[in-house]
Protein backbone atom coordinates (compact mmCIF):
# COMPACT_ATOMS: atom_id res chain seq x y z
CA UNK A 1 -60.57 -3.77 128.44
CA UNK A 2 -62.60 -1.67 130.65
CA UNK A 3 -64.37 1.04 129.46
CA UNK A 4 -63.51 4.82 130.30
CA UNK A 5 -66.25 6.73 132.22
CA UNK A 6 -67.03 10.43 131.26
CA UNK A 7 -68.76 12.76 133.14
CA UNK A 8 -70.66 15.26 131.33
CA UNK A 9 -70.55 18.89 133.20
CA UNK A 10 -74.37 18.26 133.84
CA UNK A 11 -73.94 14.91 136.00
CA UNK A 12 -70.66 16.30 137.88
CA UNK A 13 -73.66 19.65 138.78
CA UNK A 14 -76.21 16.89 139.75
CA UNK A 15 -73.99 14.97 142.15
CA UNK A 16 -73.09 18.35 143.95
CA UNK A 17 -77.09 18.92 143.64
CA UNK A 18 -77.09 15.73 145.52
CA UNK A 19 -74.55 16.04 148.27
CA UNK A 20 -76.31 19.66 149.10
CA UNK A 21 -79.62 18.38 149.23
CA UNK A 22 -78.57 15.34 151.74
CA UNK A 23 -76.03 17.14 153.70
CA UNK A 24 -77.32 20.45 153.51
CA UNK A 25 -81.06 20.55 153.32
CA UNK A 26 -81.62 17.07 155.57
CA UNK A 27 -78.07 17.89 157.52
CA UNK A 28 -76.97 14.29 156.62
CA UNK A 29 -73.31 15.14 155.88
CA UNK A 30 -71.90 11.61 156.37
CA UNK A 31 -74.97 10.25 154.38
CA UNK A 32 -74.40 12.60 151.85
CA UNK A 33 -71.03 11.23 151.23
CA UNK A 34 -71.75 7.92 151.48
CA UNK A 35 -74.06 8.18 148.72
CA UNK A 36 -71.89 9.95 146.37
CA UNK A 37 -69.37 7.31 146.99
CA UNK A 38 -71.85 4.63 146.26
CA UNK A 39 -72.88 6.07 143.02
CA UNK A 40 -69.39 6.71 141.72
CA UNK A 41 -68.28 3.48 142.86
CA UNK A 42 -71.35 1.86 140.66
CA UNK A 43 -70.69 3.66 138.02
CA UNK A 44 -66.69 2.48 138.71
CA UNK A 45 -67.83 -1.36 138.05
CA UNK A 46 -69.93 -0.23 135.04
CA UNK A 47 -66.39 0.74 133.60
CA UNK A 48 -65.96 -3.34 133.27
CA UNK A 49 -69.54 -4.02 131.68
CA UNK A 50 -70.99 -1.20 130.56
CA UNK A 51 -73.96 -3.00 128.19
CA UNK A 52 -74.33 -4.91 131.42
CA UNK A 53 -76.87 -1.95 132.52
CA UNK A 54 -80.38 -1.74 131.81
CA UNK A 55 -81.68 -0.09 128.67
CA UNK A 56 -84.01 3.11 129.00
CA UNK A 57 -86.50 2.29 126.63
CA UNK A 58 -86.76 -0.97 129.03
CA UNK A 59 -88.27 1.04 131.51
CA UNK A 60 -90.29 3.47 129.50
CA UNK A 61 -91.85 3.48 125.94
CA UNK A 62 -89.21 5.85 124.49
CA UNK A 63 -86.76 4.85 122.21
CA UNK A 64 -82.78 5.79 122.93
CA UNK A 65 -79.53 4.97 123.37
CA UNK A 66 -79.68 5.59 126.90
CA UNK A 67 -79.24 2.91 129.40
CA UNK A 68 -79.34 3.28 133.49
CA UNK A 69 -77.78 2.09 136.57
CA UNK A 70 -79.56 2.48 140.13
CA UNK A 71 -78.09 3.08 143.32
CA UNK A 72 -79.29 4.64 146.83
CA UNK A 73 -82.36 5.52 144.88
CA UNK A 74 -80.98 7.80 141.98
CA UNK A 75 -80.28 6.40 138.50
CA UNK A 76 -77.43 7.76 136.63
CA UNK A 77 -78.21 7.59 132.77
CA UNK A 78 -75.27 6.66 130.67
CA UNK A 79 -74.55 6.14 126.78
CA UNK A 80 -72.18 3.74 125.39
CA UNK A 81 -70.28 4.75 122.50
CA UNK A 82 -66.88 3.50 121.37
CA UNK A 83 -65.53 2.14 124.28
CA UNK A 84 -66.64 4.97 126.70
CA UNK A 85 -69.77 4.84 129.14
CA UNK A 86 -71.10 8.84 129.19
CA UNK A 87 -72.74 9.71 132.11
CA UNK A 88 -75.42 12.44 131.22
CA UNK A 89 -77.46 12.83 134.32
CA UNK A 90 -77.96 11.34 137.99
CA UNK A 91 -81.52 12.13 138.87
CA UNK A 92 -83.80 10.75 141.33
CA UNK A 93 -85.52 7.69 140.55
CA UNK A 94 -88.73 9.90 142.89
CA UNK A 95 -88.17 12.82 140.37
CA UNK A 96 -89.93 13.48 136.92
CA UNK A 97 -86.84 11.83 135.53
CA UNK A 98 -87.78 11.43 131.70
CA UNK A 99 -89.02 15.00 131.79
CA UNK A 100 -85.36 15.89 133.04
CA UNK A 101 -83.64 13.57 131.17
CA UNK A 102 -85.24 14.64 127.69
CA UNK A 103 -85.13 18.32 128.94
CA UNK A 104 -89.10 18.54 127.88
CA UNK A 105 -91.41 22.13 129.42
CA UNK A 106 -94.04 21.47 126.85
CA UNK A 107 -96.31 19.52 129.15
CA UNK A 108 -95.54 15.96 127.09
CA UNK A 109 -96.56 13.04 129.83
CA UNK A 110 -94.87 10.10 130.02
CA UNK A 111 -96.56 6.84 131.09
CA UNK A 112 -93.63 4.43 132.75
């Protein structure tokens, strides 16, 4: 049974964040949403396999729950929890990700 996939209000903001940016900003409407549609598309077949994605901690030397999915170059951080796969955040993979992701301003550095 496929897992449902929740979008926290933060993700749904960072996808618009994302479409603005690209079609917007670069004037790449029809890039913009092809790239949304990839990314909720991925996160679509994640629904089927959702411990199928990569662990955080795999990537990093933090310890979490979280795991990731990458596509067009922005990873979309879910958590698996009783048959649901919560989205939390799509960042860019280019962007000070862990920093976002673990909402830190105290100047902590990470070392991927």
């Amino acid at each position: 049974m496929p897992a449902e996939v929740v979008w926290s209000p933060v993700a749904v903001a960072d996808l618009d964040a994302i479409w603005e940016w690209i079609a917007v900003e670069n004037g790449e409407p029809a890039a913009a949403e092809r790239t949304i549609t990839a990314i909720l598309d991925r996160m679509d077949g994640v629904a089927d396999f959702p411990l199928a994605t990569t662990p955080l901690d795999s990537r990093c030397r933090i310890r979490s729950n979280w795991r990731y999915v990458e596509e067009r170059g922005y990873l979309a951080f879910i958590r698996v929890e009783r048959g649901r796969a919560y989205v939390d955040r799509v960042l860019s993979g280019k962007s000070d990700y862990l920093r976002k992701l673990f909402d830190l301003e105290d100047g902590t550095t990470f070392y991927a």
